[in-house]
PDB file of N, CA and C in Angstrom:
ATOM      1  N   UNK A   1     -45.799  -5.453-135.418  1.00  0.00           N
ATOM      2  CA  UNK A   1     -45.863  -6.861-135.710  1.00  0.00           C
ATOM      3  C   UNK A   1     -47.252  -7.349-135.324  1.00  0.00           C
ATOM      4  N   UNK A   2     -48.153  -8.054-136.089  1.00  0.00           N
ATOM      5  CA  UNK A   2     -49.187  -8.363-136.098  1.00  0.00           C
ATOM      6  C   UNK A   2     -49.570  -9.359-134.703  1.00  0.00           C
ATOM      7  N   UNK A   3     -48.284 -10.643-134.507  1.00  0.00           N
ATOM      8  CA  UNK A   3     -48.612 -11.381-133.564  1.00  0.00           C
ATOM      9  C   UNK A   3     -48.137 -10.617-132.215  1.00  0.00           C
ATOM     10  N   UNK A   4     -47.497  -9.773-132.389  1.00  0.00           N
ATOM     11  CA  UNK A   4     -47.169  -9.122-130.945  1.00  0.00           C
ATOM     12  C   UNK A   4     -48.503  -8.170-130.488  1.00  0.00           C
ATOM     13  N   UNK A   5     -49.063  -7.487-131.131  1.00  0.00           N
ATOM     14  CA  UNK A   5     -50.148  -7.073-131.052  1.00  0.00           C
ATOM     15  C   UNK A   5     -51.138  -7.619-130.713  1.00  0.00           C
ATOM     16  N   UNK A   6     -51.777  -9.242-131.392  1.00  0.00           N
ATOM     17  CA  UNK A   6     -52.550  -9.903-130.857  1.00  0.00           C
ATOM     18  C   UNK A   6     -52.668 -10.510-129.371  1.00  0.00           C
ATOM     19  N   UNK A   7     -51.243 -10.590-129.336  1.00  0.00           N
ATOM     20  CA  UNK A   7     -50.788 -11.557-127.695  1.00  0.00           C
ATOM     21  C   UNK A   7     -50.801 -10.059-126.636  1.00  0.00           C
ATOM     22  N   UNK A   8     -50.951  -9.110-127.523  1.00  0.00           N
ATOM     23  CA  UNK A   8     -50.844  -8.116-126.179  1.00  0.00           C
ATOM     24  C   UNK A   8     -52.695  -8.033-126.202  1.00  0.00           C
ATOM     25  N   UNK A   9     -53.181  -8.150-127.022  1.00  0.00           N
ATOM     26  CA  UNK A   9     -55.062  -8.072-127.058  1.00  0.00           C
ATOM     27  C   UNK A   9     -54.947  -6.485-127.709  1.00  0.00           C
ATOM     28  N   UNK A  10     -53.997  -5.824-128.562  1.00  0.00           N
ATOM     29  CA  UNK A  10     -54.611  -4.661-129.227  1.00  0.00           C
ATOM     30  C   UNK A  10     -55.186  -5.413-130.381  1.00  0.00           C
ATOM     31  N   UNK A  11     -55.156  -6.438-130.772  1.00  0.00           N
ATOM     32  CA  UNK A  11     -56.024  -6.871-132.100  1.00  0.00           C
ATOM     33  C   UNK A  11     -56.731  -7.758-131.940  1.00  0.00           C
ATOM     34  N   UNK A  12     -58.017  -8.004-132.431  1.00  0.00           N
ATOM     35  CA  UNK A  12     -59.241  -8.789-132.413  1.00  0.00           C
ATOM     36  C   UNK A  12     -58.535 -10.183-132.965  1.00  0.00           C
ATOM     37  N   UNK A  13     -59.099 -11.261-132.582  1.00  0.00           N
ATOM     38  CA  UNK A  13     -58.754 -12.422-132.987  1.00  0.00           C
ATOM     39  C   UNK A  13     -59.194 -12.283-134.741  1.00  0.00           C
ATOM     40  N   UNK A  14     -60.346 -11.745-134.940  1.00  0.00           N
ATOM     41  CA  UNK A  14     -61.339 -11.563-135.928  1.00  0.00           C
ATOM     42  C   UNK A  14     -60.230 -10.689-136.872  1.00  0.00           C
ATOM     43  N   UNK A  15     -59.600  -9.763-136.297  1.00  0.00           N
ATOM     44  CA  UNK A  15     -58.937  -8.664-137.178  1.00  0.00           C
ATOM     45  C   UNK A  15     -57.727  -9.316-137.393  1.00  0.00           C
ATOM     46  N   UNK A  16     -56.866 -10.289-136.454  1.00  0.00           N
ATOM     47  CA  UNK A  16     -55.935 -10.671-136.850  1.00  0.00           C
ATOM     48  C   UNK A  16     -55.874 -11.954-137.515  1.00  0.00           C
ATOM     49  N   UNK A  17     -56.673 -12.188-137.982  1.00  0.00           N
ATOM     50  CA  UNK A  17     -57.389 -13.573-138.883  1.00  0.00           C
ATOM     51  C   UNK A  17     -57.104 -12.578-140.307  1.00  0.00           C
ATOM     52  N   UNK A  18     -58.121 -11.472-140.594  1.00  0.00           N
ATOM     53  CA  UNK A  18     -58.027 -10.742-141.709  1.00  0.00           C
ATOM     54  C   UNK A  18     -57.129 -10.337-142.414  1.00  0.00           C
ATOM     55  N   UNK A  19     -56.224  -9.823-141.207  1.00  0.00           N
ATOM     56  CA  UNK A  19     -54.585  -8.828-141.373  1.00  0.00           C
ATOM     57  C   UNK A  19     -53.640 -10.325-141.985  1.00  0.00           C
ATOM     58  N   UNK A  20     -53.936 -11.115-141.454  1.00  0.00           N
ATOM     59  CA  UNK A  20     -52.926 -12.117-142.039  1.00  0.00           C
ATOM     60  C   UNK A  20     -53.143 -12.647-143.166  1.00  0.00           C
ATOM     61  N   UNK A  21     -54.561 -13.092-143.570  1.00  0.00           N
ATOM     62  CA  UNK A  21     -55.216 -13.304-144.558  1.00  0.00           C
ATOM     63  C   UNK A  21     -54.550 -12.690-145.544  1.00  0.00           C
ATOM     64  N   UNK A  22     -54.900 -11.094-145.615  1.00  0.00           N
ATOM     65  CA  UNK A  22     -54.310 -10.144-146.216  1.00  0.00           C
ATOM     66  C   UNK A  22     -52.882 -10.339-146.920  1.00  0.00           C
ATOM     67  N   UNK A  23     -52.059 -10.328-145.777  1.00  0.00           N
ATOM     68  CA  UNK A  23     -50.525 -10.044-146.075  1.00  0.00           C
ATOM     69  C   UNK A  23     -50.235 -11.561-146.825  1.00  0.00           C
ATOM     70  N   UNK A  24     -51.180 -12.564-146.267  1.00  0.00           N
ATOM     71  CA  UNK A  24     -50.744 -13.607-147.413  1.00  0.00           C
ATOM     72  C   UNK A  24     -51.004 -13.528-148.444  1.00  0.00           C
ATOM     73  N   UNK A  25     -52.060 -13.200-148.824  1.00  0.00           N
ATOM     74  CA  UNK A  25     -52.709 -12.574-150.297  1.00  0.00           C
ATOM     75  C   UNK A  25     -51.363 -11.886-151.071  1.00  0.00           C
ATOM     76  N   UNK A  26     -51.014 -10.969-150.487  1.00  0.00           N
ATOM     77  CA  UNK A  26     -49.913 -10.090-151.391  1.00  0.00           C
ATOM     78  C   UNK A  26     -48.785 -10.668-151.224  1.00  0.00           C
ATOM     79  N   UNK A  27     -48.554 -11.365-150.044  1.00  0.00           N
ATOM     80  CA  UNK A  27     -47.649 -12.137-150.271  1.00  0.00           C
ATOM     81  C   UNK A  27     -47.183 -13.054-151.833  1.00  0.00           C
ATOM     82  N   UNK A  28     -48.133 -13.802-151.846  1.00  0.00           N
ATOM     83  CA  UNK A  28     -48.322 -14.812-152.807  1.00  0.00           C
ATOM     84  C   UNK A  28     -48.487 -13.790-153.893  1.00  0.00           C
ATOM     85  N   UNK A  29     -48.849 -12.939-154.569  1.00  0.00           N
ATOM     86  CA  UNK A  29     -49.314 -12.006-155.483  1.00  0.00           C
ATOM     87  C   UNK A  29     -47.531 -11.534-155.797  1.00  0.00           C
ATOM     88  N   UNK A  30     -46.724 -10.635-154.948  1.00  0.00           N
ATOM     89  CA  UNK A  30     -45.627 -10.161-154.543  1.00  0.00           C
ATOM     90  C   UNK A  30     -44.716 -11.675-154.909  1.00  0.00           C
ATOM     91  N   UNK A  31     -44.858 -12.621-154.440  1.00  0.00           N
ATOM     92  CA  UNK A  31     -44.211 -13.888-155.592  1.00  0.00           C
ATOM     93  C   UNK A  31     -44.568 -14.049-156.775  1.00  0.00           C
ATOM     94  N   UNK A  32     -45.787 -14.010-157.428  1.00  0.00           N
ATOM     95  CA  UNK A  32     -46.172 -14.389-158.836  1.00  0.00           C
ATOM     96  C   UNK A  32     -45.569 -13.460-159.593  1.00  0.00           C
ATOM     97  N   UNK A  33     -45.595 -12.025-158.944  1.00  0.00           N
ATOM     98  CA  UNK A  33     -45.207 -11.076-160.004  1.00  0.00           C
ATOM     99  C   UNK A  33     -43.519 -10.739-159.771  1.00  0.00           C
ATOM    100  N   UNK A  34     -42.664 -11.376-158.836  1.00  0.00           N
ATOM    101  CA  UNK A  34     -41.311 -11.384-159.195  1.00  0.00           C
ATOM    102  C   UNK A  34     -40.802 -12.660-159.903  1.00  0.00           C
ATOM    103  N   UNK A  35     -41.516 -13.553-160.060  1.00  0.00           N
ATOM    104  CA  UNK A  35     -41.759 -15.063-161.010  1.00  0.00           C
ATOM    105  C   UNK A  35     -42.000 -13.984-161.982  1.00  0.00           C
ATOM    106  N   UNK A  36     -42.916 -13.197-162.516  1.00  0.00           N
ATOM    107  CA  UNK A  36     -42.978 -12.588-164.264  1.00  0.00           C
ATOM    108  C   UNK A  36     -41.580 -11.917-163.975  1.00  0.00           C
ATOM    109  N   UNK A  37     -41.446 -10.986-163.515  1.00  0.00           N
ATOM    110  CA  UNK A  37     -40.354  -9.935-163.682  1.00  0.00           C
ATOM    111  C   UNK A  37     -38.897 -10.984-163.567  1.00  0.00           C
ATOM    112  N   UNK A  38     -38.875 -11.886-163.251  1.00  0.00           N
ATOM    113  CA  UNK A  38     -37.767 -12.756-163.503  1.00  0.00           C
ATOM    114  C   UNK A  38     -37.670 -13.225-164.547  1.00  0.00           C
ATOM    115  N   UNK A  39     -39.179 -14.129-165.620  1.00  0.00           N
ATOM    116  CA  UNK A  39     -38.964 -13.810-166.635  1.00  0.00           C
ATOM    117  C   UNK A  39     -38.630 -13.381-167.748  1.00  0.00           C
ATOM    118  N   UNK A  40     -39.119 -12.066-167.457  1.00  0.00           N
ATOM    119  CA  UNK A  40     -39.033 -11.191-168.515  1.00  0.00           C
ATOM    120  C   UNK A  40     -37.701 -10.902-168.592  1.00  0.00           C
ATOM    121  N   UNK A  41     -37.141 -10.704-167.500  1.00  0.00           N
ATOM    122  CA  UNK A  41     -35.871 -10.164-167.066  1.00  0.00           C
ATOM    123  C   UNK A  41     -34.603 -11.712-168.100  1.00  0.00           C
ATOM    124  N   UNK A  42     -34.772 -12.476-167.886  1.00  0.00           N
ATOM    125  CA  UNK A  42     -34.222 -13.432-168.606  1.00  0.00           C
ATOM    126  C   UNK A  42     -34.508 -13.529-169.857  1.00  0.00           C
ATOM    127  N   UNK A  43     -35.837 -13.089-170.508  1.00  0.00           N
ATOM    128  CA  UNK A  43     -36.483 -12.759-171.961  1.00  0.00           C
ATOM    129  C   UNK A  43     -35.557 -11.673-172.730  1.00  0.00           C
ATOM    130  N   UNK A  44     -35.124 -10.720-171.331  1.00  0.00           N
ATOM    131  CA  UNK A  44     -34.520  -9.546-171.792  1.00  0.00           C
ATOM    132  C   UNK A  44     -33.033  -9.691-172.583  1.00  0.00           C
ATOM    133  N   UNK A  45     -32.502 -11.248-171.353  1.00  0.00           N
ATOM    134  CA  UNK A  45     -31.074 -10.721-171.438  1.00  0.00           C
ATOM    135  C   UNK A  45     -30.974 -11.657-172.923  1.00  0.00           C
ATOM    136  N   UNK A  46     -32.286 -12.730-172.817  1.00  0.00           N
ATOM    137  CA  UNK A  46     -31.779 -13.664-174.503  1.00  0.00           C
ATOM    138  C   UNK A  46     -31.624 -12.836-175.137  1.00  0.00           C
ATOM    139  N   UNK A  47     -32.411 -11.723-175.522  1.00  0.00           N
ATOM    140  CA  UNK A  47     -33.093 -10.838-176.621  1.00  0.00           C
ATOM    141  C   UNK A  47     -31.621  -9.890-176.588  1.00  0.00           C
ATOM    142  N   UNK A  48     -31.412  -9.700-175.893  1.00  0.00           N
ATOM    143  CA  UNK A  48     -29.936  -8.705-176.042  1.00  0.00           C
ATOM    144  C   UNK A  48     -28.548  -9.597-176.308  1.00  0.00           C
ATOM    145  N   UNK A  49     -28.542 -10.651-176.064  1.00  0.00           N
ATOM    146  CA  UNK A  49     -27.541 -11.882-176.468  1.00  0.00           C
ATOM    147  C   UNK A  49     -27.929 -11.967-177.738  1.00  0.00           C
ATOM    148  N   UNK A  50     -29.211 -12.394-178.280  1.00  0.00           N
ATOM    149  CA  UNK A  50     -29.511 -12.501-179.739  1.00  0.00           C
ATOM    150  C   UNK A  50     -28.835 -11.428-180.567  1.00  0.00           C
ATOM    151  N   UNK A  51     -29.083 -10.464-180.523  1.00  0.00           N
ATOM    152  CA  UNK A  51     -29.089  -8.850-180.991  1.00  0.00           C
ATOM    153  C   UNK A  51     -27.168  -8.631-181.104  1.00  0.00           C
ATOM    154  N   UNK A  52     -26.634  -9.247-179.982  1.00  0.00           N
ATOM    155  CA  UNK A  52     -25.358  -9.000-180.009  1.00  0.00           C
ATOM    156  C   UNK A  52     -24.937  -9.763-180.761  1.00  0.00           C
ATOM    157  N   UNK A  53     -25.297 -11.105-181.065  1.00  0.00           N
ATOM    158  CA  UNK A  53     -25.272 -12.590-181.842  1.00  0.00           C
ATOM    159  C   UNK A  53     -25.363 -11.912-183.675  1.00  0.00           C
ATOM    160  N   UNK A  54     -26.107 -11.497-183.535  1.00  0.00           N
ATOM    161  CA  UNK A  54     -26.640 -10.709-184.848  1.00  0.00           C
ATOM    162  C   UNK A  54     -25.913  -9.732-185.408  1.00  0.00           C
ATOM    163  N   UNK A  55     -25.512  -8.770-184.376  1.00  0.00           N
ATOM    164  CA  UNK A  55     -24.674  -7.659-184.757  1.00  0.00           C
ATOM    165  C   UNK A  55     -23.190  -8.281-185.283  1.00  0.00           C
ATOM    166  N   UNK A  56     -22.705  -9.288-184.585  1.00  0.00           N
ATOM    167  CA  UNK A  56     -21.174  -9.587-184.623  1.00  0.00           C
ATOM    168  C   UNK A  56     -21.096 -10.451-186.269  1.00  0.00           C
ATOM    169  N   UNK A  57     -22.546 -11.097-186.144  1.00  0.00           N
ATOM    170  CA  UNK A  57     -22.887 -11.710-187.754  1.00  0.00           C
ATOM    171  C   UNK A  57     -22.441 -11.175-188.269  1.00  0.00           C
ATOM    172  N   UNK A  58     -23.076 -10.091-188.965  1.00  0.00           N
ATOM    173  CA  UNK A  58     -23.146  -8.877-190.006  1.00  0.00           C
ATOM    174  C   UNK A  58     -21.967  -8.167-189.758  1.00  0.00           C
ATOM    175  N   UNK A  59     -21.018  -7.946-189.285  1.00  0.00           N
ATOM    176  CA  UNK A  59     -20.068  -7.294-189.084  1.00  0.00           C
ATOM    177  C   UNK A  59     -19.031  -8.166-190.090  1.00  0.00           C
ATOM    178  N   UNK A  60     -19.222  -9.526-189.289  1.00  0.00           N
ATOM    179  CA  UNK A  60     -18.358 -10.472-190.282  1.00  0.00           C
ATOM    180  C   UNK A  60     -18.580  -9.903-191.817  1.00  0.00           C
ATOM    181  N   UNK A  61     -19.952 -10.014-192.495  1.00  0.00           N
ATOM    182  CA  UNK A  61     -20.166  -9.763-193.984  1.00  0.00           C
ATOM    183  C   UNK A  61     -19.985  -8.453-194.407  1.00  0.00           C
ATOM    184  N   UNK A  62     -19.387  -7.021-193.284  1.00  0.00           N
ATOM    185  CA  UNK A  62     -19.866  -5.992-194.088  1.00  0.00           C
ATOM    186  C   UNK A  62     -19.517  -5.523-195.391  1.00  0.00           C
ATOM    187  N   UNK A  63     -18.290  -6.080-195.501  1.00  0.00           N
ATOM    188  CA  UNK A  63     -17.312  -5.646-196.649  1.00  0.00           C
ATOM    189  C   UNK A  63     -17.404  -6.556-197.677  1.00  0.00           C
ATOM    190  N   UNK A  64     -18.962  -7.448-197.720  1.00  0.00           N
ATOM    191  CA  UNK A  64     -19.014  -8.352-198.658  1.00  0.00           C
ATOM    192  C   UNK A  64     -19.703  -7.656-200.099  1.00  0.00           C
ATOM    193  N   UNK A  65     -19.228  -8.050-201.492  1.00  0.00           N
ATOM    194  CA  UNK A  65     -19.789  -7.601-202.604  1.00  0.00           C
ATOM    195  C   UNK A  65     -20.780  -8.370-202.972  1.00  0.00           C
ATOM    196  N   UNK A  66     -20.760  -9.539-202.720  1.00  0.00           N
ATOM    197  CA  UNK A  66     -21.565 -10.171-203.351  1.00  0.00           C
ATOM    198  C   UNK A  66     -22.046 -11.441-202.244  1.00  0.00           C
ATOM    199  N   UNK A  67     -23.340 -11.524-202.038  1.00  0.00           N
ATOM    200  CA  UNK A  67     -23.822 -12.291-201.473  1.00  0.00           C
ATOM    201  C   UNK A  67     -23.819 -14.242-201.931  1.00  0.00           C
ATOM    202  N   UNK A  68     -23.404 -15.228-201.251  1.00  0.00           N
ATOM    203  CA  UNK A  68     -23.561 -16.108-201.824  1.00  0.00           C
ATOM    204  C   UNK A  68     -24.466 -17.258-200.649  1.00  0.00           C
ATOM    205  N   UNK A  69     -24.416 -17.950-201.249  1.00  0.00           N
ATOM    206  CA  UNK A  69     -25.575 -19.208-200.360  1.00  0.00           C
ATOM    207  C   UNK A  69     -25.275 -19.618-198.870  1.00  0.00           C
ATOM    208  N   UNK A  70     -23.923 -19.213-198.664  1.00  0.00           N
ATOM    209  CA  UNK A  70     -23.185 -19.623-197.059  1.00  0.00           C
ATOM    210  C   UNK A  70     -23.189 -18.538-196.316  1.00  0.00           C
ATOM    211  N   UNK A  71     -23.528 -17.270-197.279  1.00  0.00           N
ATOM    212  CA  UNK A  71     -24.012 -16.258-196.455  1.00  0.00           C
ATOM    213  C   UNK A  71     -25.354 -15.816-196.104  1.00  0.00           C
ATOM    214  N   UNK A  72     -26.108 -16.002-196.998  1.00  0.00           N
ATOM    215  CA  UNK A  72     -27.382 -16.166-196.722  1.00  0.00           C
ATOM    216  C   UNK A  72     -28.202 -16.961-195.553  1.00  0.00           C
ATOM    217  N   UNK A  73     -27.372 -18.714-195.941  1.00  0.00           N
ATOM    218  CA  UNK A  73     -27.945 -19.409-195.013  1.00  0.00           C
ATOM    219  C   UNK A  73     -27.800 -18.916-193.420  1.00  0.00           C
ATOM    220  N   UNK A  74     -26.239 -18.407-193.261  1.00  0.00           N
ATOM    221  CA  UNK A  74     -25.942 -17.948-191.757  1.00  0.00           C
ATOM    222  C   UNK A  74     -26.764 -16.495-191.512  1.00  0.00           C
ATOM    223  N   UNK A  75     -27.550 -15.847-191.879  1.00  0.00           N
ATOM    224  CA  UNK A  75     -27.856 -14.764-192.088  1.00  0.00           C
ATOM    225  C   UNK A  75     -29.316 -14.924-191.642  1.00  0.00           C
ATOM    226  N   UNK A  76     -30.109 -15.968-192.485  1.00  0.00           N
ATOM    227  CA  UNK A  76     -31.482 -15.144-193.180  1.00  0.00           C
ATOM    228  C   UNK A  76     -32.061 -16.375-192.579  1.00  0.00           C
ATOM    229  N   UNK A  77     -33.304 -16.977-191.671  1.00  0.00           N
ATOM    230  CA  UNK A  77     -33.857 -17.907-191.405  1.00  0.00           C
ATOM    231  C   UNK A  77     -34.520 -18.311-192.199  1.00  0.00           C
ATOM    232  N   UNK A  78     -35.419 -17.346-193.030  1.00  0.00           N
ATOM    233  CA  UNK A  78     -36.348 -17.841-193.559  1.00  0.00           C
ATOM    234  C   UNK A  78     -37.078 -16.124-194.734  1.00  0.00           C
ATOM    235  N   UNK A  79     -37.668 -16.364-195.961  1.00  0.00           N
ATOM    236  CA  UNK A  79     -37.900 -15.176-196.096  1.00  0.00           C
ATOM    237  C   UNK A  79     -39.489 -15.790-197.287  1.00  0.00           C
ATOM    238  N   UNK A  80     -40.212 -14.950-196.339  1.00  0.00           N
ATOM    239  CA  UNK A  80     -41.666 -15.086-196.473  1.00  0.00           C
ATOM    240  C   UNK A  80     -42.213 -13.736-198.000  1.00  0.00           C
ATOM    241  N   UNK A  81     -42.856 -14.426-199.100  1.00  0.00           N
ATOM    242  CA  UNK A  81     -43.208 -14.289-199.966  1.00  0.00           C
ATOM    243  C   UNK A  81     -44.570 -14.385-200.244  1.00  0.00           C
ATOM    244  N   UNK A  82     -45.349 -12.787-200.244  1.00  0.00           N
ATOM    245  CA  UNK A  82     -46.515 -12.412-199.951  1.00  0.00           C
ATOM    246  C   UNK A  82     -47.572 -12.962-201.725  1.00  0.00           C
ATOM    247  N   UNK A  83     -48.538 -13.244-201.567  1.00  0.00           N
ATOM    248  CA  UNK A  83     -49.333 -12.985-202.967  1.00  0.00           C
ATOM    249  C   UNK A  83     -48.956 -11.280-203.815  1.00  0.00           C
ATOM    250  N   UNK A  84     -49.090 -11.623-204.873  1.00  0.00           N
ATOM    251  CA  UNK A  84     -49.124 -10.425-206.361  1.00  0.00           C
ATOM    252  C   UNK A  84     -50.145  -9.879-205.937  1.00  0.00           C
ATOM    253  N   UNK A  85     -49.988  -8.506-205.559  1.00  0.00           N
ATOM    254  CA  UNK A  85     -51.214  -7.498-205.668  1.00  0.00           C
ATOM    255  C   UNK A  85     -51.114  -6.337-206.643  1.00  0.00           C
ATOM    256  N   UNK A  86     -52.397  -6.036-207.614  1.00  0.00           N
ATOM    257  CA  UNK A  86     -52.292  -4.677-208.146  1.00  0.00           C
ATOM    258  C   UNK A  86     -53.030  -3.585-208.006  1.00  0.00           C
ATOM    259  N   UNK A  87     -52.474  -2.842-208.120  1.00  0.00           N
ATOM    260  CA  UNK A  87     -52.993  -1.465-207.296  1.00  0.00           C
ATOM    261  C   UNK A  87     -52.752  -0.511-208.188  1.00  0.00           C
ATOM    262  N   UNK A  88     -53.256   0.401-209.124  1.00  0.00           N
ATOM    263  CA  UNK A  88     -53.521   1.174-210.171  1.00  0.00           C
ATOM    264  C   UNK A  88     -52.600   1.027-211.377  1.00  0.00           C
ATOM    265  N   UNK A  89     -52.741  -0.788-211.779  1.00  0.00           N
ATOM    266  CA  UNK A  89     -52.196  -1.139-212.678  1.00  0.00           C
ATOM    267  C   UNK A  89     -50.697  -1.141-212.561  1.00  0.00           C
ATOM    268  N   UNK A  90     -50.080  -1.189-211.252  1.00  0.00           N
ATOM    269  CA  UNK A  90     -48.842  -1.512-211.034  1.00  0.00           C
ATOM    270  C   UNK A  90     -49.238  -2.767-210.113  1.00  0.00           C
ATOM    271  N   UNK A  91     -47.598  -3.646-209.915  1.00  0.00           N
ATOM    272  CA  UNK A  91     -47.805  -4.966-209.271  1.00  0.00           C
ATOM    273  C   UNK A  91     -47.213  -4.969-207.871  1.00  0.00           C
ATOM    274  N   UNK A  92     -47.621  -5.471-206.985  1.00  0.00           N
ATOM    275  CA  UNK A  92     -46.603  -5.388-205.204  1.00  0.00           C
ATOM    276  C   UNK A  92     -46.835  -6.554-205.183  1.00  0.00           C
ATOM    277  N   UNK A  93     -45.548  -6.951-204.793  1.00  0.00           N
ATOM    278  CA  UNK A  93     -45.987  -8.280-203.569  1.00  0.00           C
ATOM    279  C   UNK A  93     -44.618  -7.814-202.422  1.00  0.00           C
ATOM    280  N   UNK A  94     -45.560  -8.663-200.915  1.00  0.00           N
ATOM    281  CA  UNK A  94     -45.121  -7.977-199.853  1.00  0.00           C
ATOM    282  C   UNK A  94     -43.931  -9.048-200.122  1.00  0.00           C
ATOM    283  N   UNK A  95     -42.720  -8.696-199.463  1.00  0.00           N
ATOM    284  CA  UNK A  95     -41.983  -9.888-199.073  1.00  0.00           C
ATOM    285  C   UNK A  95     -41.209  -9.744-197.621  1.00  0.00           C
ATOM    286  N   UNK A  96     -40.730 -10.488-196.705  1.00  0.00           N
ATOM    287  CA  UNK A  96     -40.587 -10.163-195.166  1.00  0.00           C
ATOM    288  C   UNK A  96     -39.245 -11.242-194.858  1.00  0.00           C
ATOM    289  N   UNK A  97     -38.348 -10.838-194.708  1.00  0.00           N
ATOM    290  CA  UNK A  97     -37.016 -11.452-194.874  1.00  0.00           C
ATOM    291  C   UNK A  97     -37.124 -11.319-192.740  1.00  0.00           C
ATOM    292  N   UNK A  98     -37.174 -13.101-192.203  1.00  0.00           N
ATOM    293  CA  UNK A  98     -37.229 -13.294-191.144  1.00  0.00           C
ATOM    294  C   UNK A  98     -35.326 -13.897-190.852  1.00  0.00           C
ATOM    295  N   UNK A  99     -34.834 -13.080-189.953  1.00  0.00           N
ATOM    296  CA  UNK A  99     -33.141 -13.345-189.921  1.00  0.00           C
ATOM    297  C   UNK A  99     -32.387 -14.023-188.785  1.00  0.00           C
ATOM    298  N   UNK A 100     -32.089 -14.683-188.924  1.00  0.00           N
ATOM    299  CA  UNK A 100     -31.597 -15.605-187.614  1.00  0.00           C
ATOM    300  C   UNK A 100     -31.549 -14.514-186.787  1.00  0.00           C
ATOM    301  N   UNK A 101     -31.497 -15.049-185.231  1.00  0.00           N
ATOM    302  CA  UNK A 101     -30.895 -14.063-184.150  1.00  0.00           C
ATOM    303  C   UNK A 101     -31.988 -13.387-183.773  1.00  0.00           C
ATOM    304  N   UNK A 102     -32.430 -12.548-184.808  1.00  0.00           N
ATOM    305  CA  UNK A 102     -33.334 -11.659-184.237  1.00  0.00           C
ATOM    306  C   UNK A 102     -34.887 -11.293-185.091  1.00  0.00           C
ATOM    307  N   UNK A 103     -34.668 -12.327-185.525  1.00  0.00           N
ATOM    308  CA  UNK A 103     -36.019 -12.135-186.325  1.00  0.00           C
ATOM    309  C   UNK A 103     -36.658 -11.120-187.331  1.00  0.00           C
ATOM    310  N   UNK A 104     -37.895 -11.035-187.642  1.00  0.00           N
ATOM    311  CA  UNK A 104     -38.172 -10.003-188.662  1.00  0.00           C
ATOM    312  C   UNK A 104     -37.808  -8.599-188.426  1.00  0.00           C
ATOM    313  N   UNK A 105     -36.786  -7.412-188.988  1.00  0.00           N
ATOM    314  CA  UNK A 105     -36.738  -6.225-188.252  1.00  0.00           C
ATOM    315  C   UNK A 105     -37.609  -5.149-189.230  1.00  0.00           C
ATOM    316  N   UNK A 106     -38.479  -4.412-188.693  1.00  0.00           N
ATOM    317  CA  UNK A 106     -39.236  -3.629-189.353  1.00  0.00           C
ATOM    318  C   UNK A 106     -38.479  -2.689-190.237  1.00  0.00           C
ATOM    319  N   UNK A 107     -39.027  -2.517-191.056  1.00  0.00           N
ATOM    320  CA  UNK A 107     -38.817  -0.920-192.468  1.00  0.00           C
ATOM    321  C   UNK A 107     -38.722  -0.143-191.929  1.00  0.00           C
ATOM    322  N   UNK A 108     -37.983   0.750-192.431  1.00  0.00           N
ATOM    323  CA  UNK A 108     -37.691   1.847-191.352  1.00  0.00           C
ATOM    324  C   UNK A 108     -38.524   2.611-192.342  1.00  0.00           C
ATOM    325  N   UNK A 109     -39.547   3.682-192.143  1.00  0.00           N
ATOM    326  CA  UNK A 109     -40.403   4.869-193.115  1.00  0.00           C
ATOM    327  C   UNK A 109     -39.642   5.682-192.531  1.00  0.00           C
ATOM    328  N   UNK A 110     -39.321   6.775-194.235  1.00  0.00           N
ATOM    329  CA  UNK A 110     -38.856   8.547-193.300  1.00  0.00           C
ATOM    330  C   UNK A 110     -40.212   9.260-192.790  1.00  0.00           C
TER     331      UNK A 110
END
């Protein structure tokens, strides 16, 4: 213990000025960064509530044939429609279907 040490005179007034200095430093550091990790940690559990939110969605529609406007709307937030590009006389345009819950989910490439 730092102050038991000082009051016995194994530590310099000078050194136990520093040593405390110190441990407050990480102290305060050792709070900021369980403030992020609490964060994130709550970032985590939305993001897995979303995802479960999402999954139970789509479960509702799986056995659907045909898509209609009340499914879409509960489904799809928003779906982003890139410019016409051509590329050796064929046409692309990107398009990026952003979905409630959980947002844009990437293409899967084989």
């Amino acid at each position: 213990n730092l102050y038991t040490d000082k009051a016995k005179g194994i530590l310099s007034e000078q050194r136990f000025v520093k040593l405390t200095a110190a441990m407050e430093r990480e102290q305060e550091e050792n709070q900021k960064q369980l403030k992020e990790l609490a964060l994130s940690l709550r970032r985590s559990n939305e993001q897995e509530s979303d995802v479960r939110t999402f999954i139970r969605e789509i479960r509702q529609y799986a056995a659907v044939r045909e898509l209609d406007e009340g499914i879409l709307n509960r489904l799809i937030s928003r779906i982003l429609v890139g410019e016409v590009k051509k590329v050796g006389g064929e046409k692309f345009q990107e398009i990026k279907i952003i979905y409630n819950f959980v947002g844009e989910i990437p293409a899967v490439t084989e």
